[in-house]
C-alpha atoms as a PDB file:
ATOM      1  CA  UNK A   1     109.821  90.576 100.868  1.00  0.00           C
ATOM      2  CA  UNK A   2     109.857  88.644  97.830  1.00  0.00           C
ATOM      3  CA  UNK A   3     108.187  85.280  99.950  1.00  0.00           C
ATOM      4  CA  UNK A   4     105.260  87.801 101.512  1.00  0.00           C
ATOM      5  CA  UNK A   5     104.726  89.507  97.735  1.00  0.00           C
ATOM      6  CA  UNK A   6     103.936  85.535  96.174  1.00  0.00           C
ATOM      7  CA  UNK A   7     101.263  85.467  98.592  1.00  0.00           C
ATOM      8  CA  UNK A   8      99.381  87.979  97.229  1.00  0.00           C
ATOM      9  CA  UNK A   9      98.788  88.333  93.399  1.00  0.00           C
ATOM     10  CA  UNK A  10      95.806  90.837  93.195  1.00  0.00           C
ATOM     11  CA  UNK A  11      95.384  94.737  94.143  1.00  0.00           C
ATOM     12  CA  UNK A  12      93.399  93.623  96.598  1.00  0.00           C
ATOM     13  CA  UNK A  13      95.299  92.536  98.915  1.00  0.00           C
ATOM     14  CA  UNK A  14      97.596  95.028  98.616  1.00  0.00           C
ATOM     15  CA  UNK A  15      97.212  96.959 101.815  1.00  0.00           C
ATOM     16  CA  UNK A  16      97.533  93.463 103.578  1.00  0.00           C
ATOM     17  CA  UNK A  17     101.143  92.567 101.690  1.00  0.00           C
ATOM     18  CA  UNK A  18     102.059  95.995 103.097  1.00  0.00           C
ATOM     19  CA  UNK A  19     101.240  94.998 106.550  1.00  0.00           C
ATOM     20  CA  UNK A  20     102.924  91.689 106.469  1.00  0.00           C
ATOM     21  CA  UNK A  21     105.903  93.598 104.985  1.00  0.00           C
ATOM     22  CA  UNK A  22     106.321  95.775 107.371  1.00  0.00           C
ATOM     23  CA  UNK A  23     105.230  93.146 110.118  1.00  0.00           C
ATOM     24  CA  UNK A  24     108.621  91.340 109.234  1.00  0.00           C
ATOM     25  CA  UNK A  25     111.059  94.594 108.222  1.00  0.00           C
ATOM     26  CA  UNK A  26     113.378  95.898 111.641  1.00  0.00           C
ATOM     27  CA  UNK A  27     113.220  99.539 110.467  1.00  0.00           C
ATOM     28  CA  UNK A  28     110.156 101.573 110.066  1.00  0.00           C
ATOM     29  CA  UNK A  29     109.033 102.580 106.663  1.00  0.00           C
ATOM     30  CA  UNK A  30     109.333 101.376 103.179  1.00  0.00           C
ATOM     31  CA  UNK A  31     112.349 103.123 101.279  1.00  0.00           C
ATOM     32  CA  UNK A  32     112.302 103.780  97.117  1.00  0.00           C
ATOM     33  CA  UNK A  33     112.979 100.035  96.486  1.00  0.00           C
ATOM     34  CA  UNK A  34     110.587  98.667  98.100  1.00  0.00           C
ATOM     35  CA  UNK A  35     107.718 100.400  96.796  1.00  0.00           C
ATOM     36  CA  UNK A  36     109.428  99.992  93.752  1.00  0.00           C
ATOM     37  CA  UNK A  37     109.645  96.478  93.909  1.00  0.00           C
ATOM     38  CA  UNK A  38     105.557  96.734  95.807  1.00  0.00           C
ATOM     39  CA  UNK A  39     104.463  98.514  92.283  1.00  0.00           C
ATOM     40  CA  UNK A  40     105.382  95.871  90.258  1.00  0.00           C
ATOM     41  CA  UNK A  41     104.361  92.988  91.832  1.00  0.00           C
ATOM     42  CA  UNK A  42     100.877  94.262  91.299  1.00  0.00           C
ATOM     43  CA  UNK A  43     101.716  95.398  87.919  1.00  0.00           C
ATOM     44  CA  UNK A  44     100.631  99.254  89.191  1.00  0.00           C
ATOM     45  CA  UNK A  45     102.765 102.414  89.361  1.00  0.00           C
ATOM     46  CA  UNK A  46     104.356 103.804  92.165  1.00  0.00           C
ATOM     47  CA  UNK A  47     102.047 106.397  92.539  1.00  0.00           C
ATOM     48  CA  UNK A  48      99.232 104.257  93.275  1.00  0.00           C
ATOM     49  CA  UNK A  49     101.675 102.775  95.648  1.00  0.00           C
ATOM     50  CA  UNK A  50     102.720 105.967  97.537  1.00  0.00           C
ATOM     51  CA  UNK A  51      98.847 107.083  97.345  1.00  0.00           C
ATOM     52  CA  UNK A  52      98.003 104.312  99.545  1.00  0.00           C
ATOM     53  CA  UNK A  53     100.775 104.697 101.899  1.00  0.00           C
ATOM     54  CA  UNK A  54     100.454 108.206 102.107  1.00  0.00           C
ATOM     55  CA  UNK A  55      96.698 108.252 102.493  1.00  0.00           C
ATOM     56  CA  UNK A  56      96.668 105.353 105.730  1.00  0.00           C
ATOM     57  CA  UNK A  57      98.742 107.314 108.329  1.00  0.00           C
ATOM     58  CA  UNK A  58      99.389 103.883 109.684  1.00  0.00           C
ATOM     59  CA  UNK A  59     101.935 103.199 106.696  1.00  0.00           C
ATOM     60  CA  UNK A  60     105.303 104.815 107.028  1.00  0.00           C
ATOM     61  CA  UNK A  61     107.245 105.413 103.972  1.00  0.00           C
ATOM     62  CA  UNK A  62     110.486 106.092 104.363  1.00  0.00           C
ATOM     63  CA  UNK A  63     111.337 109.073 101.374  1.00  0.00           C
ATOM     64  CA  UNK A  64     114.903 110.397 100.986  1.00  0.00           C
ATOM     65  CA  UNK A  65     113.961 113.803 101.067  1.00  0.00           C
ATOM     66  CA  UNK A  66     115.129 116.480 103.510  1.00  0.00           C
ATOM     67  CA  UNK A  67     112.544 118.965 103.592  1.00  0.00           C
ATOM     68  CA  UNK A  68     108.171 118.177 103.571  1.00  0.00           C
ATOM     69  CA  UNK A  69     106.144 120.981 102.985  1.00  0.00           C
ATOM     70  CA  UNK A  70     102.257 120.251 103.545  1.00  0.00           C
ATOM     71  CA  UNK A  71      99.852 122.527 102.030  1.00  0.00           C
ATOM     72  CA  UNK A  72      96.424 122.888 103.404  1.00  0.00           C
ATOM     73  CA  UNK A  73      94.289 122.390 100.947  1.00  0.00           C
ATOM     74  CA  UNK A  74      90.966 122.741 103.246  1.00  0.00           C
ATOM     75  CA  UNK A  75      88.261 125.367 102.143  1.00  0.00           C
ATOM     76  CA  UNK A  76      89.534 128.175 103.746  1.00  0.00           C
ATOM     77  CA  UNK A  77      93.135 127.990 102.268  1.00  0.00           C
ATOM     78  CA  UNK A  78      91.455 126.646  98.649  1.00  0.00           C
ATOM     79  CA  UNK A  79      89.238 129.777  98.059  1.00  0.00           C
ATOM     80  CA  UNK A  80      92.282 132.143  99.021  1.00  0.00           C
ATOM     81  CA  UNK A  81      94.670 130.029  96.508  1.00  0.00           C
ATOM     82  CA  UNK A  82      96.215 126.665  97.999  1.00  0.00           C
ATOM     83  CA  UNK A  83      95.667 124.764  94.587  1.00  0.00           C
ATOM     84  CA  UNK A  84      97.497 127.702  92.952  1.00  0.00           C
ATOM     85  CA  UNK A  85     100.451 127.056  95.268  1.00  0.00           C
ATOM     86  CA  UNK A  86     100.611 123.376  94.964  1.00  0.00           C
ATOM     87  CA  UNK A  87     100.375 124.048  91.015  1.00  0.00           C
ATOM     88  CA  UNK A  88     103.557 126.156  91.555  1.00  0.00           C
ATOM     89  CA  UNK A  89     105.413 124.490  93.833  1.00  0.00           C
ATOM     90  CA  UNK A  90     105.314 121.223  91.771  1.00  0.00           C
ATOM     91  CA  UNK A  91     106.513 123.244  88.517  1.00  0.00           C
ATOM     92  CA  UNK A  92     108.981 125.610  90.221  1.00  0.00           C
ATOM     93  CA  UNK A  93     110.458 122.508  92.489  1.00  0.00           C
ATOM     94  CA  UNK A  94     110.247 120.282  89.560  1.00  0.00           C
ATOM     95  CA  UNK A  95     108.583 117.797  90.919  1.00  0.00           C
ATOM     96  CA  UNK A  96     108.292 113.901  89.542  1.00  0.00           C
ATOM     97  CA  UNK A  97     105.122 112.020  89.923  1.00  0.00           C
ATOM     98  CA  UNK A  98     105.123 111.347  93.476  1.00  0.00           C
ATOM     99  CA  UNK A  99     105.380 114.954  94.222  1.00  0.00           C
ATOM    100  CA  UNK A 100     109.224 114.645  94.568  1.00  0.00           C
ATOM    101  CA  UNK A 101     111.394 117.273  93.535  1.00  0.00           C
ATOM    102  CA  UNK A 102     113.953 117.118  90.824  1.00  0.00           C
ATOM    103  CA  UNK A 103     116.868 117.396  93.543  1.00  0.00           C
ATOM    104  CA  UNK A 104     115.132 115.070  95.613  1.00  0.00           C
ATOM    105  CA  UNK A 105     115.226 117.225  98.946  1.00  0.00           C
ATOM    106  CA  UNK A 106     111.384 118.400  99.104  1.00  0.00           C
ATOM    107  CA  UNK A 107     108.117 116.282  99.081  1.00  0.00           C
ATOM    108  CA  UNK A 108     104.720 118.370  98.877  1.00  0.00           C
ATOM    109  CA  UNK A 109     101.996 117.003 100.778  1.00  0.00           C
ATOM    110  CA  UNK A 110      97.911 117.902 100.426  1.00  0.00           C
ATOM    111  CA  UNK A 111      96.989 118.164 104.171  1.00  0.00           C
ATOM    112  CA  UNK A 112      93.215 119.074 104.765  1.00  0.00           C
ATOM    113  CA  UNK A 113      93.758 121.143 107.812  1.00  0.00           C
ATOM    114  CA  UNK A 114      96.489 123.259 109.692  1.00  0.00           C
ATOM    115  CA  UNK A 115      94.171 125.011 111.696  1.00  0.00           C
ATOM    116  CA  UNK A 116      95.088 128.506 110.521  1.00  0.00           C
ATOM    117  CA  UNK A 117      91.827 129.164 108.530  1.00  0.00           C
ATOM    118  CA  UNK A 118      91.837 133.092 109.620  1.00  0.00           C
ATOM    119  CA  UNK A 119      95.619 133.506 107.943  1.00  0.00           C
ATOM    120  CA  UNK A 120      95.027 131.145 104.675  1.00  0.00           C
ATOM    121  CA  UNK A 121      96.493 130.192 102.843  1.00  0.00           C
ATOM    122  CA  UNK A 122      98.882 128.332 104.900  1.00  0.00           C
ATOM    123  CA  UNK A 123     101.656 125.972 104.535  1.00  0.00           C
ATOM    124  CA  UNK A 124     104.172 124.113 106.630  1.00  0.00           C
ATOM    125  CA  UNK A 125     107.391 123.031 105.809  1.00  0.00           C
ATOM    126  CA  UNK A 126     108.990 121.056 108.191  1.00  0.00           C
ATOM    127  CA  UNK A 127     108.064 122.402 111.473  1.00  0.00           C
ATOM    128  CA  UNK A 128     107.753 125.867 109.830  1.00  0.00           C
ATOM    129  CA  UNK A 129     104.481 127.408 109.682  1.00  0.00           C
ATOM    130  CA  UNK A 130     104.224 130.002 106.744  1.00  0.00           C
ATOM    131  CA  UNK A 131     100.693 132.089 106.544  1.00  0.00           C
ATOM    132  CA  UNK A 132      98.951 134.382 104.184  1.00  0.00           C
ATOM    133  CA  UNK A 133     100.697 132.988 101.077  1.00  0.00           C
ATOM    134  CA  UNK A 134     101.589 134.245  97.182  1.00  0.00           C
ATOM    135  CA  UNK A 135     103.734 133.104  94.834  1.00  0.00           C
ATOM    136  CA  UNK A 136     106.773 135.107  95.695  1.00  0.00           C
ATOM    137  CA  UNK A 137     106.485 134.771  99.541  1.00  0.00           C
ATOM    138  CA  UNK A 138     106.715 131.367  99.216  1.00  0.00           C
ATOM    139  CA  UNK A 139     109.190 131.242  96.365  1.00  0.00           C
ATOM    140  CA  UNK A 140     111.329 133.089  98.765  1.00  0.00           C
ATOM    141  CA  UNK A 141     110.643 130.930 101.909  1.00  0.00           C
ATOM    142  CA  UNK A 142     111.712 127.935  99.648  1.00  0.00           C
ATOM    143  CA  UNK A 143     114.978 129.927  98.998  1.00  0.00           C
ATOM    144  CA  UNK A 144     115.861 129.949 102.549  1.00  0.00           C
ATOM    145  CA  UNK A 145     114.707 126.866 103.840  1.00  0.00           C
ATOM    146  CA  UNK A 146     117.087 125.499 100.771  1.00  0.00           C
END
């Protein structure tokens, strides 16, 4: 990693030093150190980092977490609240920078669609679809799913 990373000194070419990481690696995904390690090559924080990866679904990070719980954040789920319930997840879950939680076993995602625009606001967690969301219902999903 640390030969590929010399190669490339500016942001630029960070999406390319991915690649060629990747290219080379025998497991799929980047874990923790390795973005760590990504992030401060090009002198930029892990978020940035994670933002990239998460945004090209071609990238696969490798997070410790057990549980990811996407919340559509389309027009449909917005106007009946999803912002509201990202908001709350990240402060009831506790959640670091990269959308982590404190315990590290739950990772909220933004997704732009889940195709149930007739039950919004909608979320799924895991494989779990959970529909017509509000605070509590979804305080008390998180509860069980835990």
């Amino acid at each position: 990693m640390d030969e590929i990373l010399k190669r490339y000194n500016d942001r630029s070419y960070l999406i390319e030093a991915i690649h060629d990481i990747l290219d080379k690696k025998d497991e799929k995904g980047l874990g923790d150190e390795e973005i760590k390690k990504i992030a401060k090559h090009f002198k930029i924080s892990v978020a940035e980092v994670l933002g990239v990866l998460t945004f090209y679904s071609m990238l696969p990070v490798k997070l410790k977490v057990k549980h990811t719980i996407r919340v559509c954040v389309s027009p449909a789920c917005y106007i009946k609240g999803s912002r509201e319930l990202v908001e709350f997840l990240k402060s009831y879950l506790g959640c670091d920078e990269n959308n982590v939680s404190r315990d590290g076993r739950f990772l909220i995602e933004e997704v732009e669609c889940l195709g149930l625009c007739d039950v919004a606001p909608a979320v799924m967690i895991d494989d779990r679809i959970v529909v017509n969301l509000d605070r509590e219902k979804l305080k008390r999903v998180i509860e069980e799913v835990r």
